[in-house]
C-alpha atoms as a PDB file:
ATOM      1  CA  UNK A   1      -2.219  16.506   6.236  1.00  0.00           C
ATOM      2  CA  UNK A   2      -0.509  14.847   3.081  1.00  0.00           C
ATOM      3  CA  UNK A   3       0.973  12.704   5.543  1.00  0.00           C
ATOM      4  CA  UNK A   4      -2.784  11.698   6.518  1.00  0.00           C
ATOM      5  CA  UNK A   5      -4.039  11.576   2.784  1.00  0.00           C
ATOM      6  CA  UNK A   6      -1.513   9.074   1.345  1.00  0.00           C
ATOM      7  CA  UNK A   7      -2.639   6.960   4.901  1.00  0.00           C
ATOM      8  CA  UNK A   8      -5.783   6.824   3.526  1.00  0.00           C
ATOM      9  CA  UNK A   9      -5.003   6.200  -0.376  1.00  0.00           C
ATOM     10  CA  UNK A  10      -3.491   3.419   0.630  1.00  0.00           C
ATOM     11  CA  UNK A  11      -6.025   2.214   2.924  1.00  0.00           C
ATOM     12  CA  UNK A  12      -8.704   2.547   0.077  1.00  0.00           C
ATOM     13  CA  UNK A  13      -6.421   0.328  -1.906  1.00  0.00           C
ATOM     14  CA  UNK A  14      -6.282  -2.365   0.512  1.00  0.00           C
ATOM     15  CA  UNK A  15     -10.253  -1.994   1.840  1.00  0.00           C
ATOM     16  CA  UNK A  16     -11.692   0.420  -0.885  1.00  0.00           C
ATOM     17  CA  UNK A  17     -13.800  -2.451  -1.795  1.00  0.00           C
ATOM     18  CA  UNK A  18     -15.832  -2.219   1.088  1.00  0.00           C
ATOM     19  CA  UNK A  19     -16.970   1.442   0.925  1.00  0.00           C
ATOM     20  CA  UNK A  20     -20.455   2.533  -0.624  1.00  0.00           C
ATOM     21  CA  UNK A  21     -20.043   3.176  -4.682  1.00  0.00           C
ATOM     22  CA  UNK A  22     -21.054   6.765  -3.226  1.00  0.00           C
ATOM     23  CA  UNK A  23     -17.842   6.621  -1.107  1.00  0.00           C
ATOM     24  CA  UNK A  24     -15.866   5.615  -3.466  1.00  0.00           C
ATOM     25  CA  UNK A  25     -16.595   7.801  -5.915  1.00  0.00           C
ATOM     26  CA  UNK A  26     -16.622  10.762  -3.632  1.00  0.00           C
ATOM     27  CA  UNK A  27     -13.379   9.301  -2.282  1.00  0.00           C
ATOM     28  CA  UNK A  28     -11.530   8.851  -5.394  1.00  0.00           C
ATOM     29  CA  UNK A  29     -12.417  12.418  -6.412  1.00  0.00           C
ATOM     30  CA  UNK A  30     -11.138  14.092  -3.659  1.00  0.00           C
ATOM     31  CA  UNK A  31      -8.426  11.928  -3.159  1.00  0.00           C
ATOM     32  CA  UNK A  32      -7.071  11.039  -6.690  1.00  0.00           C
ATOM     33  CA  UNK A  33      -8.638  13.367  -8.639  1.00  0.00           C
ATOM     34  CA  UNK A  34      -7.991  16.560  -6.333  1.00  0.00           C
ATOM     35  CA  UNK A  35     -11.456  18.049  -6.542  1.00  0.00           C
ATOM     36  CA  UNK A  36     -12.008  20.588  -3.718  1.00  0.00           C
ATOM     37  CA  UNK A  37     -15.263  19.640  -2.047  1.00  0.00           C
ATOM     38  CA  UNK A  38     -17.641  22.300  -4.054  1.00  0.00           C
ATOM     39  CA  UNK A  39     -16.402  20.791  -6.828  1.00  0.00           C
ATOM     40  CA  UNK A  40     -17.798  17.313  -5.595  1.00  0.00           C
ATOM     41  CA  UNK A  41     -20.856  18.439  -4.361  1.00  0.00           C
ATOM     42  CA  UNK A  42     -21.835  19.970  -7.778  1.00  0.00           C
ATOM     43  CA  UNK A  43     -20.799  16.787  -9.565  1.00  0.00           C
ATOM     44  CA  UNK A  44     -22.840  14.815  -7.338  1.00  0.00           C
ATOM     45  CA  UNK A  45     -25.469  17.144  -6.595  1.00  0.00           C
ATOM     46  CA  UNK A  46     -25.203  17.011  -2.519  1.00  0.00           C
ATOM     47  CA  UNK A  47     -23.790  20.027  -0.507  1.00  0.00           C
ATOM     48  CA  UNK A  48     -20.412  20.384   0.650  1.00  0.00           C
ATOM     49  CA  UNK A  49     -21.629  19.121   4.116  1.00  0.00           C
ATOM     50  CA  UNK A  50     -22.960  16.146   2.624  1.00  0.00           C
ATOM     51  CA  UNK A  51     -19.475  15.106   0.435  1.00  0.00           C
ATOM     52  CA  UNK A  52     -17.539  16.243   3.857  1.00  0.00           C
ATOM     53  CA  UNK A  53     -19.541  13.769   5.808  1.00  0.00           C
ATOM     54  CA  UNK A  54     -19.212  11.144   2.739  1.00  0.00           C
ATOM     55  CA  UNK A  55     -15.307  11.363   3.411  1.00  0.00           C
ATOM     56  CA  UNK A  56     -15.122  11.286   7.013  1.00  0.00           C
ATOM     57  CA  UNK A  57     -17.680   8.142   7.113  1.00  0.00           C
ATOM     58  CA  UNK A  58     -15.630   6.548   4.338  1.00  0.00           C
ATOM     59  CA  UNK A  59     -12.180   7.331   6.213  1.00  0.00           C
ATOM     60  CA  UNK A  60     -13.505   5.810   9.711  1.00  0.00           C
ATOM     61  CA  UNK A  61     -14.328   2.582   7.763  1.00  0.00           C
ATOM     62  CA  UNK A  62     -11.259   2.547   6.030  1.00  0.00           C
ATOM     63  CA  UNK A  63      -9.763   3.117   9.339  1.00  0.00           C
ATOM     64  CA  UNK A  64     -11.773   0.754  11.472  1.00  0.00           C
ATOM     65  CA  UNK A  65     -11.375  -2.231   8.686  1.00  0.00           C
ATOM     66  CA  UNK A  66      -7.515  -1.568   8.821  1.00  0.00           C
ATOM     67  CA  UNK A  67      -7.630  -1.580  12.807  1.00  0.00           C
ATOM     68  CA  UNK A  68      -9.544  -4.943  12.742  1.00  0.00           C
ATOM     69  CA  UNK A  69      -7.556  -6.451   9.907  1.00  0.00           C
ATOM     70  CA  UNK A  70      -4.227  -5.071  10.269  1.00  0.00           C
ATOM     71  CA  UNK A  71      -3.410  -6.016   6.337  1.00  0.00           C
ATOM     72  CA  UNK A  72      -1.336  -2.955   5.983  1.00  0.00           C
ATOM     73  CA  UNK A  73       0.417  -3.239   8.372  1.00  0.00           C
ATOM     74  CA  UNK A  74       1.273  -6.620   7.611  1.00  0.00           C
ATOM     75  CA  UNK A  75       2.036  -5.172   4.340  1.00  0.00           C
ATOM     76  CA  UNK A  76       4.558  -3.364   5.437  1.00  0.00           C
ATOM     77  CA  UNK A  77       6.111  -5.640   8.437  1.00  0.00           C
ATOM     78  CA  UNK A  78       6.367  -8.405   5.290  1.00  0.00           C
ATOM     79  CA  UNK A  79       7.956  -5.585   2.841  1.00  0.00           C
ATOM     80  CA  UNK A  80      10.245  -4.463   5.212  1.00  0.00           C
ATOM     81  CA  UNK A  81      11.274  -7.988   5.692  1.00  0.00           C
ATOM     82  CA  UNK A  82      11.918  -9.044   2.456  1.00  0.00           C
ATOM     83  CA  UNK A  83      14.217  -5.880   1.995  1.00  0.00           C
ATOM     84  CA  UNK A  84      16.077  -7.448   4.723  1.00  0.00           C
ATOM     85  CA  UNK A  85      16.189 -10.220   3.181  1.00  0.00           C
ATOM     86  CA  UNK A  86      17.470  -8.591  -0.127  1.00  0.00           C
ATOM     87  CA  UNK A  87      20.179  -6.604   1.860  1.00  0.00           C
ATOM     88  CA  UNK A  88      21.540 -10.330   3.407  1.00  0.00           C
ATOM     89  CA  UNK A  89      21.544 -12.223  -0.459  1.00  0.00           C
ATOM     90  CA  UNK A  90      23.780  -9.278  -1.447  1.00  0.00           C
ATOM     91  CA  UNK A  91      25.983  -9.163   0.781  1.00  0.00           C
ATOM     92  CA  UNK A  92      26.192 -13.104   0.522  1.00  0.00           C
ATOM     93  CA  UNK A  93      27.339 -12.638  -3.172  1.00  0.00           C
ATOM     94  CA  UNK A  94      29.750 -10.267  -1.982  1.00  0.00           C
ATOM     95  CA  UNK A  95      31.643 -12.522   0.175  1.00  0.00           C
ATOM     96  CA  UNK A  96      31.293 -15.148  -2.260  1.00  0.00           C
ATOM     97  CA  UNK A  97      32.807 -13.156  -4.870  1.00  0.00           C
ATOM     98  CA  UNK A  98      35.414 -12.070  -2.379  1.00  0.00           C
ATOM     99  CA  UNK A  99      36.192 -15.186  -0.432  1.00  0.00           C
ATOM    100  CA  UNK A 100      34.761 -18.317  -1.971  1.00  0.00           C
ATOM    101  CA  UNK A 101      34.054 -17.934  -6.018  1.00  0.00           C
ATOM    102  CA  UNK A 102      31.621 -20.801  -5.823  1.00  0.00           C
ATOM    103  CA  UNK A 103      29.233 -20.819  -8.633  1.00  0.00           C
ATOM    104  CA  UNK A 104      26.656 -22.594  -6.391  1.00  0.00           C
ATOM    105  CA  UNK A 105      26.190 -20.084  -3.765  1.00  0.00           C
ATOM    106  CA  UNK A 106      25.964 -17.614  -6.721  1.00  0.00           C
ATOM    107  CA  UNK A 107      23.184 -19.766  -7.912  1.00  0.00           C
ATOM    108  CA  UNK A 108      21.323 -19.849  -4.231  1.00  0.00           C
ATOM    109  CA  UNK A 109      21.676 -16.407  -4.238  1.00  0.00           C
ATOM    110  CA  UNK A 110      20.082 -16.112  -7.422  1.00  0.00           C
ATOM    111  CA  UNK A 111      17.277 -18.354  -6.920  1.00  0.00           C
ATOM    112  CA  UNK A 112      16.755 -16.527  -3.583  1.00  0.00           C
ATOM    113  CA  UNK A 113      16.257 -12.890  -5.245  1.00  0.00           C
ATOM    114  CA  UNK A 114      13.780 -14.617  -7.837  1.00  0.00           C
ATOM    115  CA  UNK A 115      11.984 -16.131  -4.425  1.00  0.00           C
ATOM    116  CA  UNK A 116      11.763 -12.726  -3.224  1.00  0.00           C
ATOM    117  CA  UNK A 117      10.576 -11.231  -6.266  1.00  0.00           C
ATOM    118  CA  UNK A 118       7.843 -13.297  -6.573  1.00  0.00           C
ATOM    119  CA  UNK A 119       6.755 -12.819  -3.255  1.00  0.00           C
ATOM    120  CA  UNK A 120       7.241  -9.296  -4.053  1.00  0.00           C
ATOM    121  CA  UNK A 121       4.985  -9.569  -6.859  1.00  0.00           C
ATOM    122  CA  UNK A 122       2.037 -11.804  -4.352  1.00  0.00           C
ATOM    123  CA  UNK A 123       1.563  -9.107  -1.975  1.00  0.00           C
END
């Protein structure tokens, strides 16, 4: 289940935008706020059925968006990637620093992590 709810967090990050403001606001209450569904309904004066059916109509849109768009899992395949990427510029300055001492590859490496951390920073 917690498994499922930080799924969905991070789904209403990346599509949030697209839910109803009633959605959202029921979904960021029971989701980042931790109100229990009672506590929604008397907040927005529906019944618990009604903020239950809020959620599950807000998490099939965040789902079918994400199915359709595929932007988190992009996300990740491109995050995953540029770790990679990290984990291959360090070990590069480690057999520079072992075998070569060349202040140019140092440099490359360098400019390589900034690259990565500005990429970092785009997505």
């Amino acid at each position: 289940m917690k498994e499922r709810s930080l799924e969905l967090s991070v789904l209403y990050d990346f599509y949030g935008a697209l839910l109803t403001d009633k959605q959202r606001a029921i979904f960021s209450m029971y989701y980042n706020e931790d109100l229990s569904l009672s506590e929604i309904a008397e907040n927005e004066g529906i019944t618990r059925q009604g903020v239950r059916d809020a959620l599950l109509r807000a998490s099939k849109t965040l789902d079918e968006t994400e199915e359709k768009l595929g932007l988190f899992r992009r996300y990740g395949s491109l995050d995953r990637k540029l770790g990679a990427l990290e984990d291959i510029a360090g070990k590069m300055r480690a057999v520079n620093r072992e075998k070569f001492l060349s202040p140019e590859i140092d440099d490359l490496v360098r400019e390589l992590l900034g690259t990565i951390r500005d990429l970092r920073e785009e997505i």
